[in-house]
PDB file of N, CA and C in Angstrom:
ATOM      1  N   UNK A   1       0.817  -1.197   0.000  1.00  0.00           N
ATOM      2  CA  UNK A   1       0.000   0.000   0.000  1.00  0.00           C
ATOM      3  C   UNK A   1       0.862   1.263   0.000  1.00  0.00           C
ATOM      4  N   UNK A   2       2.076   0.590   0.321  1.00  0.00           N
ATOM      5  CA  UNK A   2       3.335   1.997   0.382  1.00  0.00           C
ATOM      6  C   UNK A   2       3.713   2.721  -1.021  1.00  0.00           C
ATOM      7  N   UNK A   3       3.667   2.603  -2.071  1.00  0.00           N
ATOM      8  CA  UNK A   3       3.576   2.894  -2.779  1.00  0.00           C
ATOM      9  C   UNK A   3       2.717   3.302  -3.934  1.00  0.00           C
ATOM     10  N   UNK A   4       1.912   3.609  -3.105  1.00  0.00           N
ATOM     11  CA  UNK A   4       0.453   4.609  -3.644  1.00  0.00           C
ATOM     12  C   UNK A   4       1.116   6.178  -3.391  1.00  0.00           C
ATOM     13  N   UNK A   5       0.539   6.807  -4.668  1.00  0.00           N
ATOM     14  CA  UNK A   5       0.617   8.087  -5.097  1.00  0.00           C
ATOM     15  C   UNK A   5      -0.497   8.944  -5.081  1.00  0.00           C
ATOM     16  N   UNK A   6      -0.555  10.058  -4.665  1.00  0.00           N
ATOM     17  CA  UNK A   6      -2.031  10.382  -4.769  1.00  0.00           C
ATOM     18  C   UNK A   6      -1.478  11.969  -5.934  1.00  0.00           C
ATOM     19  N   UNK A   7      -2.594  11.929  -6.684  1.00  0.00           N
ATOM     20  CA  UNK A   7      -1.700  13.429  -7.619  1.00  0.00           C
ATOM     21  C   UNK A   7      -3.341  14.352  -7.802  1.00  0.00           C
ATOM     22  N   UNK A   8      -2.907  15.512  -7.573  1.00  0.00           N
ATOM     23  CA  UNK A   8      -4.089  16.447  -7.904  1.00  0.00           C
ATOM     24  C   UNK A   8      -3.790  17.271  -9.277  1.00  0.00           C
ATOM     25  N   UNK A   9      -4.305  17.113 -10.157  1.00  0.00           N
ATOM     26  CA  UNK A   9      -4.411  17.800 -11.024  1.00  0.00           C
ATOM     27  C   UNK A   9      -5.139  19.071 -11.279  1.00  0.00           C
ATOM     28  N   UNK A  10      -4.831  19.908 -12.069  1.00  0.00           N
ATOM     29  CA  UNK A  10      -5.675  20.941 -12.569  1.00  0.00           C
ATOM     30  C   UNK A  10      -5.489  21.069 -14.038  1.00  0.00           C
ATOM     31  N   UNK A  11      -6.748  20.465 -14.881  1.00  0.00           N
ATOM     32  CA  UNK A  11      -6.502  20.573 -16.585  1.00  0.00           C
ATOM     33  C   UNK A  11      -8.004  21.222 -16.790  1.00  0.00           C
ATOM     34  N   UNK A  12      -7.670  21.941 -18.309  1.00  0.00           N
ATOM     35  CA  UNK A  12      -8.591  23.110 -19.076  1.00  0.00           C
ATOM     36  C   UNK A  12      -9.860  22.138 -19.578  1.00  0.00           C
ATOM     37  N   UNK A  13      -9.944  21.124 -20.185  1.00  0.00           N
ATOM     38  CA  UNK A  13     -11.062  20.554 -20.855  1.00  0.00           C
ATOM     39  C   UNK A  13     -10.978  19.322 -21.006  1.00  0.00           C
ATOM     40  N   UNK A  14     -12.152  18.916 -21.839  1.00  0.00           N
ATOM     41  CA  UNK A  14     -12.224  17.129 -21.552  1.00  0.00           C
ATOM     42  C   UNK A  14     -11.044  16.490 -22.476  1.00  0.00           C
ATOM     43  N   UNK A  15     -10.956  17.439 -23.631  1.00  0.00           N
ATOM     44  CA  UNK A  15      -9.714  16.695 -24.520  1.00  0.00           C
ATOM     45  C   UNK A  15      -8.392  16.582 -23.691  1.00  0.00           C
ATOM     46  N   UNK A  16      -7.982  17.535 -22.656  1.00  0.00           N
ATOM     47  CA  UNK A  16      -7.066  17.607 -21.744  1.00  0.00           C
ATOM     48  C   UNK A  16      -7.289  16.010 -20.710  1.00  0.00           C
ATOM     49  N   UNK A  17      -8.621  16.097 -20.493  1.00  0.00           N
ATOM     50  CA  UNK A  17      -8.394  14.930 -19.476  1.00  0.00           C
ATOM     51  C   UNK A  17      -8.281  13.392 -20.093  1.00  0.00           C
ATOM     52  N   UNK A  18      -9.384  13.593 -21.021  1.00  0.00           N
ATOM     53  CA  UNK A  18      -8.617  12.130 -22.002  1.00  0.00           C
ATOM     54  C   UNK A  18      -7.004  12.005 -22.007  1.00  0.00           C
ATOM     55  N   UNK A  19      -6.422  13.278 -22.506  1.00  0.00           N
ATOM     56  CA  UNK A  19      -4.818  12.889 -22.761  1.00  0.00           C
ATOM     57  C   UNK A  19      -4.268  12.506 -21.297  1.00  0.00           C
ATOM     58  N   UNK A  20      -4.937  12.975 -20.187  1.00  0.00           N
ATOM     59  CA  UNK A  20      -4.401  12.169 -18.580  1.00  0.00           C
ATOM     60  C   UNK A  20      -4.791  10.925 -18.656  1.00  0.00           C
ATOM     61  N   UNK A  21      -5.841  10.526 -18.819  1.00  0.00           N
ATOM     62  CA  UNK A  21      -6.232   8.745 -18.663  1.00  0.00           C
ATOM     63  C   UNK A  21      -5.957   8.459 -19.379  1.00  0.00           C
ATOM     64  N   UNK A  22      -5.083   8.438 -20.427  1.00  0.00           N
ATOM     65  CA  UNK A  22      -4.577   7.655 -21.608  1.00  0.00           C
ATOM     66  C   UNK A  22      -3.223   7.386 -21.338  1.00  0.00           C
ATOM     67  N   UNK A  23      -2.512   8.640 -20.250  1.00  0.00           N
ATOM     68  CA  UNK A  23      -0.979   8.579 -20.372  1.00  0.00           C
ATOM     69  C   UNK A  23      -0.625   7.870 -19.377  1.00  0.00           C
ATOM     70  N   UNK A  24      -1.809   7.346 -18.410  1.00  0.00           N
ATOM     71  CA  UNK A  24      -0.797   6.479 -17.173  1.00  0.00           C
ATOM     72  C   UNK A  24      -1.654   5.411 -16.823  1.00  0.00           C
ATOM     73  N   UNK A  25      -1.586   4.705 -16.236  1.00  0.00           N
ATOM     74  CA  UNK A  25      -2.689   3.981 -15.292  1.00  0.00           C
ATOM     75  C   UNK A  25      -2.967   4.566 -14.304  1.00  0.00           C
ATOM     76  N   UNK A  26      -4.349   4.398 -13.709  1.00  0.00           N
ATOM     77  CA  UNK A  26      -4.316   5.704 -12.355  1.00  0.00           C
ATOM     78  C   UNK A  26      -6.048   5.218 -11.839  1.00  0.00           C
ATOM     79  N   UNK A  27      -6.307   5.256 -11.181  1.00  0.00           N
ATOM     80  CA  UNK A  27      -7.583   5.535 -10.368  1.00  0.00           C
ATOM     81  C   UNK A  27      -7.811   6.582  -9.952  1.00  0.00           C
ATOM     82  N   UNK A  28      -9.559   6.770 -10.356  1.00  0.00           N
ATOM     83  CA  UNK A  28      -9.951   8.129  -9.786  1.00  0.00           C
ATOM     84  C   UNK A  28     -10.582   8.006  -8.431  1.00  0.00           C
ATOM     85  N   UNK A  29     -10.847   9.366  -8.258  1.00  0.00           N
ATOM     86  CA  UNK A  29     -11.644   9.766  -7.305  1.00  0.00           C
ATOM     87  C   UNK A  29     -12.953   9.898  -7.306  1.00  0.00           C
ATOM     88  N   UNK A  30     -14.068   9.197  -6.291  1.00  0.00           N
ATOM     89  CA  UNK A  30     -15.248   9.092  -6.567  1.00  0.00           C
ATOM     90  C   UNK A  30     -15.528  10.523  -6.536  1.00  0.00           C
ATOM     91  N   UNK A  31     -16.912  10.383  -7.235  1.00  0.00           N
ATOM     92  CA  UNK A  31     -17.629  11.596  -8.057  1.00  0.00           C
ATOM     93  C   UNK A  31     -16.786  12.411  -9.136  1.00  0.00           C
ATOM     94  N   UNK A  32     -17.354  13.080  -9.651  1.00  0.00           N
ATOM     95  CA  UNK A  32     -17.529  13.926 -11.084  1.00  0.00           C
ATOM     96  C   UNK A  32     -16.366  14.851 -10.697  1.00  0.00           C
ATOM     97  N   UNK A  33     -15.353  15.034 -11.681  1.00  0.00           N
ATOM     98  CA  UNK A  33     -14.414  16.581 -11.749  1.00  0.00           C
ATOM     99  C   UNK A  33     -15.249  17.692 -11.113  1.00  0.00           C
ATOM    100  N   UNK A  34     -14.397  18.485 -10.366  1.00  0.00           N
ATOM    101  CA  UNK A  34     -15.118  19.879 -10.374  1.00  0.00           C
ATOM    102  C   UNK A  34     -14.745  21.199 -10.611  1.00  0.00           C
ATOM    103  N   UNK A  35     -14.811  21.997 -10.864  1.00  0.00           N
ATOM    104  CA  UNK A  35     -14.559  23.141 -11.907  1.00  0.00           C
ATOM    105  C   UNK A  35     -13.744  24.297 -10.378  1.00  0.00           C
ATOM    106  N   UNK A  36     -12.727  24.798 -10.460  1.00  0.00           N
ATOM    107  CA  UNK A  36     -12.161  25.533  -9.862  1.00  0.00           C
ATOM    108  C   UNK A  36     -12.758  26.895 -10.581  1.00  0.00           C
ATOM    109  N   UNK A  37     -12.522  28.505  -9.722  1.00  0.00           N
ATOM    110  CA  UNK A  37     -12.679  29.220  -9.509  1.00  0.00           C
ATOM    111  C   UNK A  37     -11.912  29.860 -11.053  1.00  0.00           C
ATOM    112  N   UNK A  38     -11.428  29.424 -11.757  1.00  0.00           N
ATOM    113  CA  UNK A  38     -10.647  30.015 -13.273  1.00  0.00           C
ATOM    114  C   UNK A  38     -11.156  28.939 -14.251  1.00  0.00           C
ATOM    115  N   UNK A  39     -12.147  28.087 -13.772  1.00  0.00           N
ATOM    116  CA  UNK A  39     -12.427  27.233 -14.723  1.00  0.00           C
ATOM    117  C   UNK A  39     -12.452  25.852 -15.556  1.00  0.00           C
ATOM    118  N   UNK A  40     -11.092  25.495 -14.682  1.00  0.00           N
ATOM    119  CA  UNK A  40     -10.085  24.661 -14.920  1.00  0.00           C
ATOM    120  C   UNK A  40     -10.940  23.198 -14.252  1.00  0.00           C
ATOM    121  N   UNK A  41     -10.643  22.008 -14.568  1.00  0.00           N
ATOM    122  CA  UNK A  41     -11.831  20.811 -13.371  1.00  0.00           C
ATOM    123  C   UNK A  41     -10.184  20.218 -12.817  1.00  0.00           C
ATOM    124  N   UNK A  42     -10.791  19.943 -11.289  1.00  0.00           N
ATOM    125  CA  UNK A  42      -9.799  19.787 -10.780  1.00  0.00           C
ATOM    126  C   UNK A  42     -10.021  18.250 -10.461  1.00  0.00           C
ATOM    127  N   UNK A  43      -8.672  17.723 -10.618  1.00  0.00           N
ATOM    128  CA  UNK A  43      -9.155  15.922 -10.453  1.00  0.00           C
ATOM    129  C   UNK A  43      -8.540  15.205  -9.581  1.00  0.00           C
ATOM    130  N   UNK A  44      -8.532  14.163  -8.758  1.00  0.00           N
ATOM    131  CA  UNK A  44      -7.554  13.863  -7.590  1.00  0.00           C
ATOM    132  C   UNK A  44      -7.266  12.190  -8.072  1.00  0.00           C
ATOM    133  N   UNK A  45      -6.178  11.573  -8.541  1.00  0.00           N
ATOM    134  CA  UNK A  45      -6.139  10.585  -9.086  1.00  0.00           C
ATOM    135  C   UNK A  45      -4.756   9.698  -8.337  1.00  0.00           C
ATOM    136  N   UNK A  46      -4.953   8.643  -8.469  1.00  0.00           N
ATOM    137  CA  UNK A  46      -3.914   7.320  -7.334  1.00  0.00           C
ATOM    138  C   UNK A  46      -3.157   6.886  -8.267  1.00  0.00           C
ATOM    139  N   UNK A  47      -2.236   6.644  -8.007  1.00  0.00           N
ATOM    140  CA  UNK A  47      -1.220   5.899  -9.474  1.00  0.00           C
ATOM    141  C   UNK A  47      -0.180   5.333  -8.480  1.00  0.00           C
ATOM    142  N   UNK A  48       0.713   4.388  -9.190  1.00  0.00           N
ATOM    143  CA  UNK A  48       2.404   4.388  -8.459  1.00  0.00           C
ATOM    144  C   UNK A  48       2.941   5.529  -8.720  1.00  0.00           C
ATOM    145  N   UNK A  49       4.052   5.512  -8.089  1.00  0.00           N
ATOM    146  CA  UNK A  49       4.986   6.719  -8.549  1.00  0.00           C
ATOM    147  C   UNK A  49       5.408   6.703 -10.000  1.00  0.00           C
ATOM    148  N   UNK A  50       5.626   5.652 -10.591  1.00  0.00           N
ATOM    149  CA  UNK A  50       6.197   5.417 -11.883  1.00  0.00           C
ATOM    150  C   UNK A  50       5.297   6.011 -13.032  1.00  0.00           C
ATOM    151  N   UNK A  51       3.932   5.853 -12.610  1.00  0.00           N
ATOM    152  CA  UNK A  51       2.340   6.567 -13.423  1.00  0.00           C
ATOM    153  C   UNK A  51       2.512   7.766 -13.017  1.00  0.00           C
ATOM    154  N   UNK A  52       2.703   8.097 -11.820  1.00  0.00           N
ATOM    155  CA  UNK A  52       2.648   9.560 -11.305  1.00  0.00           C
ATOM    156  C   UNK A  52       3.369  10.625 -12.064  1.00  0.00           C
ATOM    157  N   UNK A  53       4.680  10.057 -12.251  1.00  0.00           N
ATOM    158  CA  UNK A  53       5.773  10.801 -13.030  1.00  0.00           C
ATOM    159  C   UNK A  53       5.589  10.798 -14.705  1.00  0.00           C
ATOM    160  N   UNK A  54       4.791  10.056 -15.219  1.00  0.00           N
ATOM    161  CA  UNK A  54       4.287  10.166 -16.563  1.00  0.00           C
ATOM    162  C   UNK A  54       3.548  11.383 -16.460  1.00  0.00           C
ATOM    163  N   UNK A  55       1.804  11.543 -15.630  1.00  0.00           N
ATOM    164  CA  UNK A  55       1.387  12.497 -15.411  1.00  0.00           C
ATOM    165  C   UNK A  55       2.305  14.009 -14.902  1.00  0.00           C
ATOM    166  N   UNK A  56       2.885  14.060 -14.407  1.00  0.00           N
ATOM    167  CA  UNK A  56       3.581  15.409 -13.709  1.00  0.00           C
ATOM    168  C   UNK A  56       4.570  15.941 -15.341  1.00  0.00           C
ATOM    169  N   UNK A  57       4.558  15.255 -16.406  1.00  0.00           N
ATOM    170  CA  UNK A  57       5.694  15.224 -17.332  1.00  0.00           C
ATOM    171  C   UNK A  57       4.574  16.176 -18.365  1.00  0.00           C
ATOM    172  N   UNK A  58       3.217  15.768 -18.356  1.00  0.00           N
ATOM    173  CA  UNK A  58       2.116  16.493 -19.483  1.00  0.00           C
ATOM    174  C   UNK A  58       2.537  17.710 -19.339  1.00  0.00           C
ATOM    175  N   UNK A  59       2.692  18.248 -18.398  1.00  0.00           N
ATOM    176  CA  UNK A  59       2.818  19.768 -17.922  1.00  0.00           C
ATOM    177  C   UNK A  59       1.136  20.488 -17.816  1.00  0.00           C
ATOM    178  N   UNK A  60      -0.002  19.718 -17.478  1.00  0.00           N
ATOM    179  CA  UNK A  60      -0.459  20.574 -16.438  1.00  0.00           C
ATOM    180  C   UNK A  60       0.172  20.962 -15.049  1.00  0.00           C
ATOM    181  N   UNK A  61      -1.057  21.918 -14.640  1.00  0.00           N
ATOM    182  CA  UNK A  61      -0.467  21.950 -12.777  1.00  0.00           C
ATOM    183  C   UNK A  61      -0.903  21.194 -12.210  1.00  0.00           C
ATOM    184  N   UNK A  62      -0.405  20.846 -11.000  1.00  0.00           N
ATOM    185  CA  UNK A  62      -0.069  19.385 -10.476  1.00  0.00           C
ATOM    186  C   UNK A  62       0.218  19.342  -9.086  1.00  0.00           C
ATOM    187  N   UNK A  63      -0.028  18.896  -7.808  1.00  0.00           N
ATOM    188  CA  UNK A  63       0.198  18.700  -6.516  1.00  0.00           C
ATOM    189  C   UNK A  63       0.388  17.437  -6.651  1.00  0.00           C
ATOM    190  N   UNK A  64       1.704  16.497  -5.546  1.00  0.00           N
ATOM    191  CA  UNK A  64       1.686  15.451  -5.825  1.00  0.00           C
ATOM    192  C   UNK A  64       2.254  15.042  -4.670  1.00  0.00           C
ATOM    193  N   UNK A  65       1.364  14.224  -3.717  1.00  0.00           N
ATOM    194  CA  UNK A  65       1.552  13.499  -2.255  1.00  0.00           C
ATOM    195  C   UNK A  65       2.348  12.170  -2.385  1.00  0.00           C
ATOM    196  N   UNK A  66       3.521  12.367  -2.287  1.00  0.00           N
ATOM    197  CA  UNK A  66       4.330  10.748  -2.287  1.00  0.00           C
ATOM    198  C   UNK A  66       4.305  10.207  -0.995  1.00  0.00           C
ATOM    199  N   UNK A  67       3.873  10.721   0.186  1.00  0.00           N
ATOM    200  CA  UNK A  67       3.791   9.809   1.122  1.00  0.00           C
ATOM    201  C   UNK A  67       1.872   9.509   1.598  1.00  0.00           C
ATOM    202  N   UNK A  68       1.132   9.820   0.417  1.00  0.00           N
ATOM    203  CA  UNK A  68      -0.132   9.022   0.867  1.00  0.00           C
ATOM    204  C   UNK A  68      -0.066   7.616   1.145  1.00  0.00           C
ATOM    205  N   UNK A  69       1.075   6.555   0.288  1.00  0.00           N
ATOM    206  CA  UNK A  69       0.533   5.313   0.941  1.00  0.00           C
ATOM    207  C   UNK A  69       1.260   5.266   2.110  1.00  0.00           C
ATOM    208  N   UNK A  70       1.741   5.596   2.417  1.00  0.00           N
ATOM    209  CA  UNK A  70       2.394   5.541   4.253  1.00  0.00           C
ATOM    210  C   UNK A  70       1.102   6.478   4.710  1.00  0.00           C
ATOM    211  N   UNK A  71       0.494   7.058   4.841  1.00  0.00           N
ATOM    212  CA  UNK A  71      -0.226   7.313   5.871  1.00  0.00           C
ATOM    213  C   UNK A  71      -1.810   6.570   5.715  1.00  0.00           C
ATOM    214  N   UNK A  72      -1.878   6.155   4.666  1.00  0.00           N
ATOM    215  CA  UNK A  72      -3.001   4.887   3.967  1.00  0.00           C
ATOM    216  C   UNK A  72      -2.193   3.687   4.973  1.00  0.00           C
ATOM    217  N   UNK A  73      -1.333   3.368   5.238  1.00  0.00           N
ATOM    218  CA  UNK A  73      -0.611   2.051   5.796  1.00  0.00           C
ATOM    219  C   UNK A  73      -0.891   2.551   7.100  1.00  0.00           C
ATOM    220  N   UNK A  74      -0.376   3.680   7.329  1.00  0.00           N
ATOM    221  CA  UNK A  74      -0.756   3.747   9.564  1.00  0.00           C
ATOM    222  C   UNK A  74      -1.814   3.783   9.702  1.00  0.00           C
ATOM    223  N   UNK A  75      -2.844   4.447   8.782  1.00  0.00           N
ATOM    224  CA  UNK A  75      -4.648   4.275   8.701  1.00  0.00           C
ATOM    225  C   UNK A  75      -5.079   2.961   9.382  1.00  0.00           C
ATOM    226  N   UNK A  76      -4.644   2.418   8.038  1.00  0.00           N
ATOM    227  CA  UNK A  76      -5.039   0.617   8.151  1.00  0.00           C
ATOM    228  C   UNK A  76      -5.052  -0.118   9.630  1.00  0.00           C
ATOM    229  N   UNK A  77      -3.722   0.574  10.203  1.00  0.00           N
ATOM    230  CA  UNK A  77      -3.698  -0.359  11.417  1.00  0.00           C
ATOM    231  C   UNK A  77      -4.666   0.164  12.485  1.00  0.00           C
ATOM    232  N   UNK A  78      -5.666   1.447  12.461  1.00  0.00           N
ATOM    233  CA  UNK A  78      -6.472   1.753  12.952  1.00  0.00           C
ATOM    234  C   UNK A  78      -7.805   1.137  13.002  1.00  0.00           C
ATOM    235  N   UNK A  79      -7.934   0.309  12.034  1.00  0.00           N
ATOM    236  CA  UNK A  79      -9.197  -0.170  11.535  1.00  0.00           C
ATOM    237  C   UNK A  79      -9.664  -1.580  12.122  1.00  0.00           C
ATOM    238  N   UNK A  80     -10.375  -1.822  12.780  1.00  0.00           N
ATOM    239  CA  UNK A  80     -10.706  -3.028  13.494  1.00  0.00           C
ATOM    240  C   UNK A  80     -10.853  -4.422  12.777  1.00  0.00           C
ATOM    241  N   UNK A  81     -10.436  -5.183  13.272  1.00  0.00           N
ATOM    242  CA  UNK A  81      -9.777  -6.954  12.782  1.00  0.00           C
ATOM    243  C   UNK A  81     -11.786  -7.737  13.118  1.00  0.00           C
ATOM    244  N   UNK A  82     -12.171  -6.750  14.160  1.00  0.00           N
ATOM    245  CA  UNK A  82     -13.460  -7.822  15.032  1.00  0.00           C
ATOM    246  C   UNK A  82     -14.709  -7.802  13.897  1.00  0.00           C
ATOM    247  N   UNK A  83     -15.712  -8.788  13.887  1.00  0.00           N
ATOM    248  CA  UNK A  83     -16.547  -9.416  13.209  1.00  0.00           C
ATOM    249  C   UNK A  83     -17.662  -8.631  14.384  1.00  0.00           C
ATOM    250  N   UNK A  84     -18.193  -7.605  13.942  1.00  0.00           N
ATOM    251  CA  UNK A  84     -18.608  -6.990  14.997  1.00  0.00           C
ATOM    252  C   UNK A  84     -20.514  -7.658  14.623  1.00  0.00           C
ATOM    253  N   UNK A  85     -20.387  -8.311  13.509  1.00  0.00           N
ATOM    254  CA  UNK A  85     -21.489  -8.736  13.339  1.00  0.00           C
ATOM    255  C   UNK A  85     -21.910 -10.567  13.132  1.00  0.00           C
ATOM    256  N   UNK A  86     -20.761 -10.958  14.221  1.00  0.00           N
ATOM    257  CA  UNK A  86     -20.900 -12.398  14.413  1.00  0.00           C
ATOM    258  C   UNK A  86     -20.703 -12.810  12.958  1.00  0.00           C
ATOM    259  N   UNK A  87     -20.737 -12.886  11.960  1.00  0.00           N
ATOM    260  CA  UNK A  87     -20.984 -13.799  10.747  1.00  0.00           C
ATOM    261  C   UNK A  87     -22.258 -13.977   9.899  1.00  0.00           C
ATOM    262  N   UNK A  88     -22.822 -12.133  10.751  1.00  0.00           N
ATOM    263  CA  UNK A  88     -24.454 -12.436   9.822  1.00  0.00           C
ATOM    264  C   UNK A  88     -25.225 -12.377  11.148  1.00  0.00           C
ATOM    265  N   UNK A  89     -24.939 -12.981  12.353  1.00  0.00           N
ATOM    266  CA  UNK A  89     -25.690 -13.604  13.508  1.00  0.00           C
ATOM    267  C   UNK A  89     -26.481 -12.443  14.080  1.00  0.00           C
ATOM    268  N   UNK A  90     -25.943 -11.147  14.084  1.00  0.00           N
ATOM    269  CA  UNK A  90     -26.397 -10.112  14.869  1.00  0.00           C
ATOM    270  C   UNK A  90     -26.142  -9.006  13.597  1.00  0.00           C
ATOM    271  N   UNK A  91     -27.598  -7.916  13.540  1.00  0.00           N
ATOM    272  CA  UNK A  91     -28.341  -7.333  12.346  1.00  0.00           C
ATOM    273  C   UNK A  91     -27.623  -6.155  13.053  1.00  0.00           C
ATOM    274  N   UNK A  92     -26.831  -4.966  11.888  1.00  0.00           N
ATOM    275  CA  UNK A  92     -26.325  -3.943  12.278  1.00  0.00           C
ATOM    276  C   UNK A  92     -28.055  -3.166  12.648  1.00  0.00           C
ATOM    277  N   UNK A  93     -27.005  -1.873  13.474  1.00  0.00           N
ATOM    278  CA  UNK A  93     -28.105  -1.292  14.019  1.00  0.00           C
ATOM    279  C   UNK A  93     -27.930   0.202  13.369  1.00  0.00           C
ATOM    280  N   UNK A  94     -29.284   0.684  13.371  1.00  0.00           N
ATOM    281  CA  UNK A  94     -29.106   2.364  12.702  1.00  0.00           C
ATOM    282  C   UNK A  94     -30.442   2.711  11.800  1.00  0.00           C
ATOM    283  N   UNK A  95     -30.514   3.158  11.133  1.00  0.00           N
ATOM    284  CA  UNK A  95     -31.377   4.064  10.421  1.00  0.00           C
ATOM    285  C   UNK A  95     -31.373   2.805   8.478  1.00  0.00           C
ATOM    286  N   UNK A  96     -30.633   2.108   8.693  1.00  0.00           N
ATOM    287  CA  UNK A  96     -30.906   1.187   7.283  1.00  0.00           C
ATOM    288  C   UNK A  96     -31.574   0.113   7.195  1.00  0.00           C
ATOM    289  N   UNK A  97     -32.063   0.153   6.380  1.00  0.00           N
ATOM    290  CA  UNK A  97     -33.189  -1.395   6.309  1.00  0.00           C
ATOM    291  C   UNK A  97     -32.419  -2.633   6.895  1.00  0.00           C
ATOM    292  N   UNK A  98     -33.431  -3.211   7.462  1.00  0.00           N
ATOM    293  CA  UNK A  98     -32.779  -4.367   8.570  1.00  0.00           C
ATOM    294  C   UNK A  98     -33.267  -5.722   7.437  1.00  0.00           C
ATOM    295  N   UNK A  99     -32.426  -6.557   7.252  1.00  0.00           N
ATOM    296  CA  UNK A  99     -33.415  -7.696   6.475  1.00  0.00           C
ATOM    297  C   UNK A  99     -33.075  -8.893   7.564  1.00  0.00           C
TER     298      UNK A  99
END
């Protein structure tokens, strides 16, 4: 997980963003681009570093977090191991349909 990249982009139009998903492998970010204050849609996308550095090379502008998967890795160990729902045995509780 240590080597997850997280890169923020800022590109002008859709022909711009095709030429990003074409130039690397990468995962997006759930929901739709959204349009910054000059116009521009701003996009937040996961790659390795090796994808990352393809993207940063297009020459849009670019923010680029090389230590997201280290803090994605200390996350993880926050996250509970327990079967807090027996195996099915006991129906979560809250406001969602119970079946």
């Amino acid at each position: 997980m240590e080597d997850i990249v997280k890169i923020t982009l800022w590109i002008p139009d859709q022909k711009s963003l095709n030429e990003v998903l074409s130039a690397a492998t990468v995962n997006l970010d759930c929901g739709s681009p959204k349009r910054d204050a000059d116009g521009n849609f701003k996009i937040t996308l996961y790659a390795s570093p090796e994808e990352a550095k393809k993207l940063t090379r297009l020459g849009f502008r670019h923010e680029v977090d090389e230590r997201y998967g280290e803090v994605l890795a200390q996350r993880q160990t926050e996250v509970s191991k327990t079967d807090r729902f027996e195996g099915g045995k006991v129906k979560p509780e809250g406001l969602g349909d119970k079946r």
